[in-house]
PDB file of N, CA and C in Angstrom:
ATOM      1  N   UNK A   1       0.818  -1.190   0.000  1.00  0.00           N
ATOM      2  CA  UNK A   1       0.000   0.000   0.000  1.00  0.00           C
ATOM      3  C   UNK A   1       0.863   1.255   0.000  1.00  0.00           C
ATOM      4  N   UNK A   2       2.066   1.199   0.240  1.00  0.00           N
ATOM      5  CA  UNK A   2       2.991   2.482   0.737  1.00  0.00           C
ATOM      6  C   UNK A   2       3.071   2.730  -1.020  1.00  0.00           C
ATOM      7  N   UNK A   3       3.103   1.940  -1.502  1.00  0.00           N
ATOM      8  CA  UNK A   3       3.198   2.701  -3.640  1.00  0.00           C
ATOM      9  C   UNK A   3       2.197   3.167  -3.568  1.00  0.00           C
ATOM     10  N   UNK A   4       0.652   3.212  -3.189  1.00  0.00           N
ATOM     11  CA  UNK A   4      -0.541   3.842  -4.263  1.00  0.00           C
ATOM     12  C   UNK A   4      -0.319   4.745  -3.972  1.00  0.00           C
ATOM     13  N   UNK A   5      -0.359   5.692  -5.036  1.00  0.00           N
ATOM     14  CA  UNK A   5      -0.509   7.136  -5.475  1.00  0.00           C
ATOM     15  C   UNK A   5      -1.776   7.726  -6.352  1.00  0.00           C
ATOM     16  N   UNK A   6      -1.480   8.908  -7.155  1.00  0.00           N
ATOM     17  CA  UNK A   6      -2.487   9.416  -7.215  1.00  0.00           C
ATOM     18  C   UNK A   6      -3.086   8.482  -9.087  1.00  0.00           C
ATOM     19  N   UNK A   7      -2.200   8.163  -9.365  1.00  0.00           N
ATOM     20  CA  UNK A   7      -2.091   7.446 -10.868  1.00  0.00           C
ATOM     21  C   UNK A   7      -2.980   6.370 -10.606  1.00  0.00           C
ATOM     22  N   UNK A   8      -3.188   5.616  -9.962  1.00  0.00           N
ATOM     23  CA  UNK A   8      -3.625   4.116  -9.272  1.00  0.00           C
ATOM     24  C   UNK A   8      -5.028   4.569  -9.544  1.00  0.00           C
ATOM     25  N   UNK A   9      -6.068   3.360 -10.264  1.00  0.00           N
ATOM     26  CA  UNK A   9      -7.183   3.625 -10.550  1.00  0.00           C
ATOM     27  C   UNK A   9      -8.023   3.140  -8.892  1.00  0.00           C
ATOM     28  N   UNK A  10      -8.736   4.243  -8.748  1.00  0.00           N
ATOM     29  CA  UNK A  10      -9.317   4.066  -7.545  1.00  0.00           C
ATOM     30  C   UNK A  10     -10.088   2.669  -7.245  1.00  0.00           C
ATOM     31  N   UNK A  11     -10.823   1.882  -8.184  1.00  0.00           N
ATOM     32  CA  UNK A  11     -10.714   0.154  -7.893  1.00  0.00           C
ATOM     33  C   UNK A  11      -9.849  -0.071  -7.573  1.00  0.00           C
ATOM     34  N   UNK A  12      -8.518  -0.304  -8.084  1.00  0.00           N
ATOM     35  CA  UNK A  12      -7.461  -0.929  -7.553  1.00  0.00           C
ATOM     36  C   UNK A  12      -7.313  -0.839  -5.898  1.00  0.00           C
ATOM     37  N   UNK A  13      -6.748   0.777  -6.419  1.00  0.00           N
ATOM     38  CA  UNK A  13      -6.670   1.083  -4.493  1.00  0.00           C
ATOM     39  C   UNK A  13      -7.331   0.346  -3.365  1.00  0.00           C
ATOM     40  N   UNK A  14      -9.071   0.445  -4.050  1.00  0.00           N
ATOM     41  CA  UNK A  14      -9.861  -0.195  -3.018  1.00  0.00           C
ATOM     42  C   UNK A  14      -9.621  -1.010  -2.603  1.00  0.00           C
ATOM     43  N   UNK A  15      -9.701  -2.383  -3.965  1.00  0.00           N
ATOM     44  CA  UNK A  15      -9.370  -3.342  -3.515  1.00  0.00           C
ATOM     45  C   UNK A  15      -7.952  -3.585  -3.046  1.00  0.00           C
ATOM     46  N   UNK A  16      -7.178  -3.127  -3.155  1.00  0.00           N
ATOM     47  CA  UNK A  16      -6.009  -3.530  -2.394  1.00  0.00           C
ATOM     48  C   UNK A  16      -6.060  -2.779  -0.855  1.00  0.00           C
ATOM     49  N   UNK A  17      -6.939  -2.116  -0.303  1.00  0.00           N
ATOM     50  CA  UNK A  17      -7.271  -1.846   0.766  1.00  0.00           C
ATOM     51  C   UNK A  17      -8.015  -3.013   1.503  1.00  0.00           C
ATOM     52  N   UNK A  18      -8.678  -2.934   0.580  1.00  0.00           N
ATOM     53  CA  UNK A  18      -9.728  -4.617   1.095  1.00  0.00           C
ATOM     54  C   UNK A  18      -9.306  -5.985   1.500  1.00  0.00           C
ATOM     55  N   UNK A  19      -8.244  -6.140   0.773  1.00  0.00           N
ATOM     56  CA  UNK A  19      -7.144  -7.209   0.750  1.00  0.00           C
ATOM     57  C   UNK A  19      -6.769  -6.917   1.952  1.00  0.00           C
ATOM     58  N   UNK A  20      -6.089  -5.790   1.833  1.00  0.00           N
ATOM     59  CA  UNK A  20      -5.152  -5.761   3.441  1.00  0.00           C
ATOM     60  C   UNK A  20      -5.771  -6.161   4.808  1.00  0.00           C
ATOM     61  N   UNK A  21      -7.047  -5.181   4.487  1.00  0.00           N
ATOM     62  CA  UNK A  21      -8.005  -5.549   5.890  1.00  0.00           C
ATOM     63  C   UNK A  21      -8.312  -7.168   5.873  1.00  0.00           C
ATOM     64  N   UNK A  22      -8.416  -7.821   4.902  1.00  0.00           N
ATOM     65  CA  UNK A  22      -9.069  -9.110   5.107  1.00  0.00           C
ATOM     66  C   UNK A  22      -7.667  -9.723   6.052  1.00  0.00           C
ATOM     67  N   UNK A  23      -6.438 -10.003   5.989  1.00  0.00           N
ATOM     68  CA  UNK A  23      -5.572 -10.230   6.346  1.00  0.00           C
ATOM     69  C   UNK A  23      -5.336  -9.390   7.666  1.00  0.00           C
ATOM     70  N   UNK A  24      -5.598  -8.356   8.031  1.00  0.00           N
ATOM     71  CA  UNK A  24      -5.476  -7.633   9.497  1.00  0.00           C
ATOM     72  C   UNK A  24      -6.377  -8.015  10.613  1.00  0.00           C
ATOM     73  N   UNK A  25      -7.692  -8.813   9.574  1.00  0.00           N
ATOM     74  CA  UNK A  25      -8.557  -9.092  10.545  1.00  0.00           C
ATOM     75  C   UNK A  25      -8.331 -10.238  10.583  1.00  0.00           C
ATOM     76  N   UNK A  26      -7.837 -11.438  10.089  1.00  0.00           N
ATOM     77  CA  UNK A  26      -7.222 -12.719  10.357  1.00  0.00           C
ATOM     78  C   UNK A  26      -6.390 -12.781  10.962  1.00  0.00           C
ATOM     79  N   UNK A  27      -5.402 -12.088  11.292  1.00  0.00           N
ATOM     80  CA  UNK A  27      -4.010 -11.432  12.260  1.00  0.00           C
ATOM     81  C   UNK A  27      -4.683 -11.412  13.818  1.00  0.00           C
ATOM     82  N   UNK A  28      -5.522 -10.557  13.428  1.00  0.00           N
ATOM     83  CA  UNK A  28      -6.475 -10.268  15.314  1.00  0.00           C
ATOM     84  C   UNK A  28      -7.108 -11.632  15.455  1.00  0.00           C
ATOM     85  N   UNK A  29      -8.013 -12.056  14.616  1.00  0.00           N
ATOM     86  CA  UNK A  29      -8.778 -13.268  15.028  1.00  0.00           C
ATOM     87  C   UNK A  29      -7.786 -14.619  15.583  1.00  0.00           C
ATOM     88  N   UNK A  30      -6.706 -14.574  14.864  1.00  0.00           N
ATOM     89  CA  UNK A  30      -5.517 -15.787  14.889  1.00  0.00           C
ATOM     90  C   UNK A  30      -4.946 -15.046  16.576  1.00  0.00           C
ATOM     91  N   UNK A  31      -4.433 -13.806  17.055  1.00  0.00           N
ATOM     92  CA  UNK A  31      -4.204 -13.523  18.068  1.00  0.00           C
ATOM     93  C   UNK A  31      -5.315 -14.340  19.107  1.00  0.00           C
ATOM     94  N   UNK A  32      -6.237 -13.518  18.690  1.00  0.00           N
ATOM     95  CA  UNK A  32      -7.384 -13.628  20.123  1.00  0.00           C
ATOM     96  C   UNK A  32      -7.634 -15.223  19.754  1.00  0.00           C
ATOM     97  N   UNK A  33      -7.430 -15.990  18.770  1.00  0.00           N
ATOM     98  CA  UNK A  33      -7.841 -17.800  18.962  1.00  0.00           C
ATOM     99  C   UNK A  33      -6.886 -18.437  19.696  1.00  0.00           C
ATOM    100  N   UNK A  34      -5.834 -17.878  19.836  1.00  0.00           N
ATOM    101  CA  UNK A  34      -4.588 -18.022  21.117  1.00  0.00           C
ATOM    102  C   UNK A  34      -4.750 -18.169  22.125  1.00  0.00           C
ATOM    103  N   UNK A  35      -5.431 -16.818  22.992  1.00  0.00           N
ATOM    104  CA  UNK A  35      -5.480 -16.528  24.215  1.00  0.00           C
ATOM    105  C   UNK A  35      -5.723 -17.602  25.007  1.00  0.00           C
ATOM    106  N   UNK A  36      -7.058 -18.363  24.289  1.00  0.00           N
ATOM    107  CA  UNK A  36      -7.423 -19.807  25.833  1.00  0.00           C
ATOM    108  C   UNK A  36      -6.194 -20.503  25.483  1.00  0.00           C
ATOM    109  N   UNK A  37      -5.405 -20.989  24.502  1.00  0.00           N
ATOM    110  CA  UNK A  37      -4.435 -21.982  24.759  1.00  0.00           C
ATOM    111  C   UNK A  37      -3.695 -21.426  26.350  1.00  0.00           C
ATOM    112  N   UNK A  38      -3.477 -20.077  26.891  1.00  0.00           N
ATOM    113  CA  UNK A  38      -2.144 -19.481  27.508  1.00  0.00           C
ATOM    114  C   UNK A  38      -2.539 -20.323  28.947  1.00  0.00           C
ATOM    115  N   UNK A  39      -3.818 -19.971  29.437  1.00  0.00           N
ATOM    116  CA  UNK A  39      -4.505 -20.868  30.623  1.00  0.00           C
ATOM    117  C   UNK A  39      -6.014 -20.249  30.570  1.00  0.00           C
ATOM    118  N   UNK A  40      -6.726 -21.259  30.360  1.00  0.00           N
ATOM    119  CA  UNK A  40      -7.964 -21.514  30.579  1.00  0.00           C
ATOM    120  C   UNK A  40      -8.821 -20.895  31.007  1.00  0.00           C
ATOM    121  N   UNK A  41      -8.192 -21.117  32.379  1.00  0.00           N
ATOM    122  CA  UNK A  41      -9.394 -20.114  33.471  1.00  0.00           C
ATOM    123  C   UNK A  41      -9.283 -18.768  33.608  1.00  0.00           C
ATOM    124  N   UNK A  42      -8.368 -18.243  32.838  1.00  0.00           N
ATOM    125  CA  UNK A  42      -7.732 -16.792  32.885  1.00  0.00           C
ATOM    126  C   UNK A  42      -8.368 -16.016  32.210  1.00  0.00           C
ATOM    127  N   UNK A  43      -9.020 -16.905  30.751  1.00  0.00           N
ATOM    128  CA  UNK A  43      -8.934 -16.556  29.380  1.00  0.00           C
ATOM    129  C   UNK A  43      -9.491 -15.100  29.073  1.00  0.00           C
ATOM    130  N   UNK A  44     -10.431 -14.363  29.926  1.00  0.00           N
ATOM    131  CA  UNK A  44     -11.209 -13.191  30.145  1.00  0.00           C
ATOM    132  C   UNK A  44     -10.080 -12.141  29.948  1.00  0.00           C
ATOM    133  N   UNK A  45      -9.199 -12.320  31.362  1.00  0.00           N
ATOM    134  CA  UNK A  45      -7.931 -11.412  31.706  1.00  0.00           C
ATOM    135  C   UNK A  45      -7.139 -11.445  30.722  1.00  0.00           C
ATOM    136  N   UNK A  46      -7.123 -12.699  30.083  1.00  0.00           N
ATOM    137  CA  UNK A  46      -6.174 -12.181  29.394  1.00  0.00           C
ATOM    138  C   UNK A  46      -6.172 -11.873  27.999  1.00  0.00           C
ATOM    139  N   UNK A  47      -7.350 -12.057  27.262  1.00  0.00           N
ATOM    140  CA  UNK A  47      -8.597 -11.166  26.162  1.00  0.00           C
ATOM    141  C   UNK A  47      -8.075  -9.870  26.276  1.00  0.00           C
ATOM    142  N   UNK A  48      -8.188  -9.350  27.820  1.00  0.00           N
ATOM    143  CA  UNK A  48      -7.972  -8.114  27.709  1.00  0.00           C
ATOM    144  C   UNK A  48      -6.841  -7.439  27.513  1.00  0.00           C
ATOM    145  N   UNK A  49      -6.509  -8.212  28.542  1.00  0.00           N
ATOM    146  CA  UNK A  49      -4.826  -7.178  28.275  1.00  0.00           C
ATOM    147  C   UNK A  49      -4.705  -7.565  26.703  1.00  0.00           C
ATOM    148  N   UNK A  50      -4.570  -8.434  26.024  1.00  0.00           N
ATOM    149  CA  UNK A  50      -4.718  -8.960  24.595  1.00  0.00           C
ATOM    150  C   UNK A  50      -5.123  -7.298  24.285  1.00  0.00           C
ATOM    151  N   UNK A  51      -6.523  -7.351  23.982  1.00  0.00           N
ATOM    152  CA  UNK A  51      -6.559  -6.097  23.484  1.00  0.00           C
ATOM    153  C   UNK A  51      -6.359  -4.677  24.306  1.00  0.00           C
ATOM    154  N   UNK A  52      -5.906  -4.646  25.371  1.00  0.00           N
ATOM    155  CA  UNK A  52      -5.502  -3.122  25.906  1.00  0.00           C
ATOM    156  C   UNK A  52      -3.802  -3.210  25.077  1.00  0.00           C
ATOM    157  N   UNK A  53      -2.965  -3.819  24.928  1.00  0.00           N
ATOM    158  CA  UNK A  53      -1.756  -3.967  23.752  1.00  0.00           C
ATOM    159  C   UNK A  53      -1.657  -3.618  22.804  1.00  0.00           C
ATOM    160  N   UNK A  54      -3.034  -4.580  22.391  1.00  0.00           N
ATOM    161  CA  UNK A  54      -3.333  -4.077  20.320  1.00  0.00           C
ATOM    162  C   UNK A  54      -3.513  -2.382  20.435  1.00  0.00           C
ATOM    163  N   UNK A  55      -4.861  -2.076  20.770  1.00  0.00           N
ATOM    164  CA  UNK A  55      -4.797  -0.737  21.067  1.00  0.00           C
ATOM    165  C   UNK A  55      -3.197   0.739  21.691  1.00  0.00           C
ATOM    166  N   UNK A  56      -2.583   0.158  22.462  1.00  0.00           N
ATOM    167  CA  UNK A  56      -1.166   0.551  22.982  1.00  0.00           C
ATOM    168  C   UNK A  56      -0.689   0.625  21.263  1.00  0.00           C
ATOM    169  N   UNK A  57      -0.581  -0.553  20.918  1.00  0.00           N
ATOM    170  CA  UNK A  57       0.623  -1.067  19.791  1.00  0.00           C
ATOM    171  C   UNK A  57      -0.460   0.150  18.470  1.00  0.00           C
ATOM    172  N   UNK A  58      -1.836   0.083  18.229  1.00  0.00           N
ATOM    173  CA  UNK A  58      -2.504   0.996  17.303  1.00  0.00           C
ATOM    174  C   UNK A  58      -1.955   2.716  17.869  1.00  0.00           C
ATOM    175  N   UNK A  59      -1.367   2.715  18.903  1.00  0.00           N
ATOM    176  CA  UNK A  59      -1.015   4.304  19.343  1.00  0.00           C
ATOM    177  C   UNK A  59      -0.272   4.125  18.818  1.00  0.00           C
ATOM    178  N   UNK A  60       0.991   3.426  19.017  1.00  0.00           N
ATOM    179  CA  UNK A  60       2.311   3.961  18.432  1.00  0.00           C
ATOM    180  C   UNK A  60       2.279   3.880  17.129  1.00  0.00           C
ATOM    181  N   UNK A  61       1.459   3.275  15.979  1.00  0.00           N
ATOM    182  CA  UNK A  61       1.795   3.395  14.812  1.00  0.00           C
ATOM    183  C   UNK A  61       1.190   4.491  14.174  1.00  0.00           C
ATOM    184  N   UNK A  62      -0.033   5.217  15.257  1.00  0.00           N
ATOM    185  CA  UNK A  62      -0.722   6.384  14.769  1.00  0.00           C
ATOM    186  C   UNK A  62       0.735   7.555  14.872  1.00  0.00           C
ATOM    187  N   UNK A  63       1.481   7.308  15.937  1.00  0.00           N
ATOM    188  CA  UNK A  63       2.279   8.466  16.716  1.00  0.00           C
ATOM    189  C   UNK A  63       3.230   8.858  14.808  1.00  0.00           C
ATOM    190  N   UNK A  64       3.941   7.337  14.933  1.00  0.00           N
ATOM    191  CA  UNK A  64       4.914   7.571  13.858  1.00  0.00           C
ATOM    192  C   UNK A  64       3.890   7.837  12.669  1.00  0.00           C
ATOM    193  N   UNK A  65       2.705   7.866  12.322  1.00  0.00           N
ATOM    194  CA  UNK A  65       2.200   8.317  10.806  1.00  0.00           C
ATOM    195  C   UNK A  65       2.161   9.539  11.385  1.00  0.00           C
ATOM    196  N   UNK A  66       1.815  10.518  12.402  1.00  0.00           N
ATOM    197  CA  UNK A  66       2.263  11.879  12.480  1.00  0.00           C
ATOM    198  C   UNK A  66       3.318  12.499  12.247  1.00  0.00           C
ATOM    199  N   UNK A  67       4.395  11.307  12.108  1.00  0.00           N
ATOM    200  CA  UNK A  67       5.670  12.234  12.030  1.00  0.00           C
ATOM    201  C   UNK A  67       6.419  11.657  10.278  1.00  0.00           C
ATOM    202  N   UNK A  68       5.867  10.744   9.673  1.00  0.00           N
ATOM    203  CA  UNK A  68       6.274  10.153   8.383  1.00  0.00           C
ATOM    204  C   UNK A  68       5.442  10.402   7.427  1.00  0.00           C
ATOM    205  N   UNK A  69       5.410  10.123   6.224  1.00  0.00           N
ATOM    206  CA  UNK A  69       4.545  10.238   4.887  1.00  0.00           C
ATOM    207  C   UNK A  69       3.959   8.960   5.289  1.00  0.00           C
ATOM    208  N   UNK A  70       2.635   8.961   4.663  1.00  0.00           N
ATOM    209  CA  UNK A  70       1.985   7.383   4.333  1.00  0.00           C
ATOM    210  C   UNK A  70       2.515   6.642   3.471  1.00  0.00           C
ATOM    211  N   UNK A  71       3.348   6.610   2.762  1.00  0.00           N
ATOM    212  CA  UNK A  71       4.259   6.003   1.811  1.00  0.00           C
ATOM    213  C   UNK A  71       4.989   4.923   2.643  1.00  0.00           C
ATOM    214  N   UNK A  72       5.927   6.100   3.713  1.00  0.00           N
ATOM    215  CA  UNK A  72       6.840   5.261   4.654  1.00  0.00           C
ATOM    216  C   UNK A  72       6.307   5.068   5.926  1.00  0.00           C
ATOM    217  N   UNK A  73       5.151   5.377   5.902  1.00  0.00           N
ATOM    218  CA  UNK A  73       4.420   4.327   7.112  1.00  0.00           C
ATOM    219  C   UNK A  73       4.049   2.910   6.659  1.00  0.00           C
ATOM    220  N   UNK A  74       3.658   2.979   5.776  1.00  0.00           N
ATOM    221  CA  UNK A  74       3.634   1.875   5.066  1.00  0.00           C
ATOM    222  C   UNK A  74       4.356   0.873   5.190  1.00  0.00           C
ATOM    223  N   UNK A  75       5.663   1.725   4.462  1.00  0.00           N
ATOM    224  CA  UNK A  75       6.726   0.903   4.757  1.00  0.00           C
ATOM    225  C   UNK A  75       7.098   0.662   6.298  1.00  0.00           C
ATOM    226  N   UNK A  76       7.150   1.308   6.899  1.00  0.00           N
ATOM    227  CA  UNK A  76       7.295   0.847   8.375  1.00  0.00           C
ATOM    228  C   UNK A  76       6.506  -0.551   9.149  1.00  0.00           C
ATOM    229  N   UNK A  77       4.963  -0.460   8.778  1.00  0.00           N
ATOM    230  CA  UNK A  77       4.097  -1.615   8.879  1.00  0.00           C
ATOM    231  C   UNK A  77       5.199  -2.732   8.121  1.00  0.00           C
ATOM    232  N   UNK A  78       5.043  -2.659   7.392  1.00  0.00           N
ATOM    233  CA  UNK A  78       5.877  -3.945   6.734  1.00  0.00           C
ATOM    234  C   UNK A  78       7.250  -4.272   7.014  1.00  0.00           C
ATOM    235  N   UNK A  79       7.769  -3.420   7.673  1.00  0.00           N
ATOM    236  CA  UNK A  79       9.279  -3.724   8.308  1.00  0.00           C
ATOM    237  C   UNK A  79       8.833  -4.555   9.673  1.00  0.00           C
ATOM    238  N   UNK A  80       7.796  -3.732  10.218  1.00  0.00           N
ATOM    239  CA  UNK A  80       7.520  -4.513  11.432  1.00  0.00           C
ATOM    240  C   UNK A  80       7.111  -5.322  11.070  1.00  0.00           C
ATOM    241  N   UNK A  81       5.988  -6.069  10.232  1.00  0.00           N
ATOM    242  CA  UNK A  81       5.441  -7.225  10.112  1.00  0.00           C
ATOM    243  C   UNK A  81       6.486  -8.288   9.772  1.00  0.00           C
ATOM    244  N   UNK A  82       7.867  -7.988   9.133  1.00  0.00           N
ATOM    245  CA  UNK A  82       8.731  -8.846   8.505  1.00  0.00           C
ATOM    246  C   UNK A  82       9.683  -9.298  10.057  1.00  0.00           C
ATOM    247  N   UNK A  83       9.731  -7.809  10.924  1.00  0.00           N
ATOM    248  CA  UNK A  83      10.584  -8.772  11.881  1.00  0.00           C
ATOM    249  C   UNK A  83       9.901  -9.624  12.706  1.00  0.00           C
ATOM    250  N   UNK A  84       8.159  -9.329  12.908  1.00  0.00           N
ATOM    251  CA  UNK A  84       7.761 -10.253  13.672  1.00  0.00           C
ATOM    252  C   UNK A  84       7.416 -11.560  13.030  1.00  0.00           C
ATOM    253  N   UNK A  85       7.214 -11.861  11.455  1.00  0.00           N
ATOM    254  CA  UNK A  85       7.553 -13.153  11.328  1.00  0.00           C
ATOM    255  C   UNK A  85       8.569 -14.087  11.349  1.00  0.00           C
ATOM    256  N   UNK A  86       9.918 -13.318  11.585  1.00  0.00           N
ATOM    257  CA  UNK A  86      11.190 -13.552  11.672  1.00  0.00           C
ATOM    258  C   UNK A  86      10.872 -14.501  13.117  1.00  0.00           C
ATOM    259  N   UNK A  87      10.431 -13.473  14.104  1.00  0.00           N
ATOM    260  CA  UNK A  87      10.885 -14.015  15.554  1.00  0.00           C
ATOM    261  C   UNK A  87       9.823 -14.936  16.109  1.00  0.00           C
ATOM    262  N   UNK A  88       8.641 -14.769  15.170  1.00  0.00           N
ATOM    263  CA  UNK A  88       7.652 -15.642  15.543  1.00  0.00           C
ATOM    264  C   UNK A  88       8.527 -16.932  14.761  1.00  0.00           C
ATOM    265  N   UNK A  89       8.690 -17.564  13.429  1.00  0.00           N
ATOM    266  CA  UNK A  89       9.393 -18.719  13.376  1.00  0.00           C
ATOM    267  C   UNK A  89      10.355 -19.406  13.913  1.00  0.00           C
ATOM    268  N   UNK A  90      11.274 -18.754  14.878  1.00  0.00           N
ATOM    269  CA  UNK A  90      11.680 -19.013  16.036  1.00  0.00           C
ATOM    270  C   UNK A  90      11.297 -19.567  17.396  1.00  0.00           C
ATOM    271  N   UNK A  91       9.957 -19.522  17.383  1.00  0.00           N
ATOM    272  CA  UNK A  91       9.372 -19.928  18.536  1.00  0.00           C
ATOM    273  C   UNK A  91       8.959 -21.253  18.342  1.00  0.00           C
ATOM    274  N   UNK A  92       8.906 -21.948  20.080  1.00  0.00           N
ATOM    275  CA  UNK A  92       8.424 -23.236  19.857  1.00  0.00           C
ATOM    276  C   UNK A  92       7.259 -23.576  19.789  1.00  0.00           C
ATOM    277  N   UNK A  93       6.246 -24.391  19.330  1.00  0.00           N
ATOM    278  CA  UNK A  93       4.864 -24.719  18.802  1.00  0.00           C
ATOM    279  C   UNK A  93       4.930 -25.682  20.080  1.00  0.00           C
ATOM    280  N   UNK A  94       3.533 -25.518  21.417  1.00  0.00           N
ATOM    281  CA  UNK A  94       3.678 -26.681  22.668  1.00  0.00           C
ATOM    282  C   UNK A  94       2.998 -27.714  21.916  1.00  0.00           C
ATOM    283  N   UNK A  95       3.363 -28.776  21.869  1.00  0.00           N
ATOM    284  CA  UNK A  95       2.915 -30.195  21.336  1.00  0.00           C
ATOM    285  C   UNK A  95       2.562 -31.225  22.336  1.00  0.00           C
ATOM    286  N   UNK A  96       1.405 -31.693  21.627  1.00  0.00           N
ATOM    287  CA  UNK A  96       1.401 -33.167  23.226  1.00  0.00           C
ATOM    288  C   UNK A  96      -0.266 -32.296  23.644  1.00  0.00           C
ATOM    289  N   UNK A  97       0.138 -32.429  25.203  1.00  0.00           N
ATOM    290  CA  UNK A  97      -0.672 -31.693  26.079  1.00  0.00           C
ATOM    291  C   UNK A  97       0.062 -30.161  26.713  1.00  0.00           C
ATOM    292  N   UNK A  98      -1.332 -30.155  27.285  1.00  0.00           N
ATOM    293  CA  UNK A  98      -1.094 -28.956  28.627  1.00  0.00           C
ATOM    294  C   UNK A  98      -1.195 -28.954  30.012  1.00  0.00           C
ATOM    295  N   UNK A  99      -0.583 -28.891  30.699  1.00  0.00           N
ATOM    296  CA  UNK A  99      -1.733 -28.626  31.725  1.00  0.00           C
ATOM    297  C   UNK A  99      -2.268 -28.273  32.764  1.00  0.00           C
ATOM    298  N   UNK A 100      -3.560 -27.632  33.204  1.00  0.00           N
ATOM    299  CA  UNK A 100      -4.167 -27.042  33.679  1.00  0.00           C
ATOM    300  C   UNK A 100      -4.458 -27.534  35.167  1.00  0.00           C
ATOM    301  N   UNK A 101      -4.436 -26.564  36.249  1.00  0.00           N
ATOM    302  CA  UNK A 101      -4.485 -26.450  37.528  1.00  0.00           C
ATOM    303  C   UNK A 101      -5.853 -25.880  37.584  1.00  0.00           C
ATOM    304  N   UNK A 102      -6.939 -26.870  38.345  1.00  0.00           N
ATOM    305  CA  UNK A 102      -8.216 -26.532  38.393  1.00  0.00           C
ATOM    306  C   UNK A 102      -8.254 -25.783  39.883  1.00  0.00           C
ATOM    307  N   UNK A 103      -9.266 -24.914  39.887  1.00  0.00           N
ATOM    308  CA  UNK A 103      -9.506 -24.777  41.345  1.00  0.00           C
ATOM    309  C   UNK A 103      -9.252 -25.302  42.908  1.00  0.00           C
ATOM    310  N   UNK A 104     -10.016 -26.333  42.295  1.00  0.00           N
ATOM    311  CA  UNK A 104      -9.995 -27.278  43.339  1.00  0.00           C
ATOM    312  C   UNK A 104      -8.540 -28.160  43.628  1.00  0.00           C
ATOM    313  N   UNK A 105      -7.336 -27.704  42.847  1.00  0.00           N
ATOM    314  CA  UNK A 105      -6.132 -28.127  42.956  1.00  0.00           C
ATOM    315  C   UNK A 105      -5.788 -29.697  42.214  1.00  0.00           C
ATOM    316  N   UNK A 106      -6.747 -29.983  41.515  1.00  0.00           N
ATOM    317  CA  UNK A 106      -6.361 -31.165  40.684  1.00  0.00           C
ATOM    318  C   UNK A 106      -5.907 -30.578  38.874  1.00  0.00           C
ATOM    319  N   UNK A 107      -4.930 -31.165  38.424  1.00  0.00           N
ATOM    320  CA  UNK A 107      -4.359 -31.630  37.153  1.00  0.00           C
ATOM    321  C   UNK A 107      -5.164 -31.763  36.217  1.00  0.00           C
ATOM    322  N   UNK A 108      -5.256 -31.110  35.542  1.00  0.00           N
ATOM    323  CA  UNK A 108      -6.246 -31.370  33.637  1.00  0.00           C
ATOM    324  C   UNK A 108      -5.350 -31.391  32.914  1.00  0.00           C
ATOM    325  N   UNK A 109      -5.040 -32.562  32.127  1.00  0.00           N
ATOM    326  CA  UNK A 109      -4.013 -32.828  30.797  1.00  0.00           C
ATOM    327  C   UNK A 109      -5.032 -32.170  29.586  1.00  0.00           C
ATOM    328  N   UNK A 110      -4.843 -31.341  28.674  1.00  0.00           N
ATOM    329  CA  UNK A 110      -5.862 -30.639  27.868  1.00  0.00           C
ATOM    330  C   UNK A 110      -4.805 -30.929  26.612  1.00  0.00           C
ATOM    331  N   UNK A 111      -5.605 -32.142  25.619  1.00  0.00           N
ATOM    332  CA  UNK A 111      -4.599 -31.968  24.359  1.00  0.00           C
ATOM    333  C   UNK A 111      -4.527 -31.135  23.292  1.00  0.00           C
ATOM    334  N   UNK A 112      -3.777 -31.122  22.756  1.00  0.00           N
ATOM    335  CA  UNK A 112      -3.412 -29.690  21.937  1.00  0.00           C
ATOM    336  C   UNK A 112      -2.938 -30.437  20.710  1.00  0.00           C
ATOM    337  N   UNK A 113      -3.824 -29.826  19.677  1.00  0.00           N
ATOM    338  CA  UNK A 113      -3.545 -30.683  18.326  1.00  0.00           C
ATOM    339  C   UNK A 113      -3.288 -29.996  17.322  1.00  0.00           C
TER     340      UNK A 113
END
């Protein structure tokens, strides 16, 4: 998106706006389908902070489009998106089970597939 300019037939644009969002909103949905894996009984608390972050993390990218062109905000989104797939493939995937500490102080093996 950091190329469209004023030449770009406004379909295009759109749809390549449209595109993006379809993928930003699969990004959040894939986040928040996370959260219950972290622990279970939490999953509320931690929804939230989940999104009090996103929101944090939506400030700072508003801060820097105040101070850059939309061109190179653009580009900035995509620098960030490239290092966080970098460091996300680095991480380990938990395999097997989990598991969960109930209230009542007994063990839940919860498999994870």
């Amino acid at each position: 998106m950091g190329q469209i300019n004023s030449e770009w037939p406004i379909a295009i644009a759109v749809l390549l706006i449209m595109l993006c969002s379809f993928f930003v909103g699969s990004g959040s949905g894939a986040v928040f389908a996370i959260v219950p894996l972290i622990k279970r009984r939490l999953t509320g608390q931690i929804a939230g902070m989940t999104g009090a972050y996103g929101n944090i993390g939506a400030l700072l990218f508003l801060t820097v489009l105040s101070y850059v062109t939309p061109q190179l905000f653009f580009m900035v989104i995509a620098g960030t998106a490239f290092i966080t797939v970098i460091t996300v493939y680095f991480l380990d995937e938990p395999k097997g089970k989990m598991a969960e500490i109930l209230p009542d102080g007994t063990v839940e093996m919860i498999e994870i597939g």
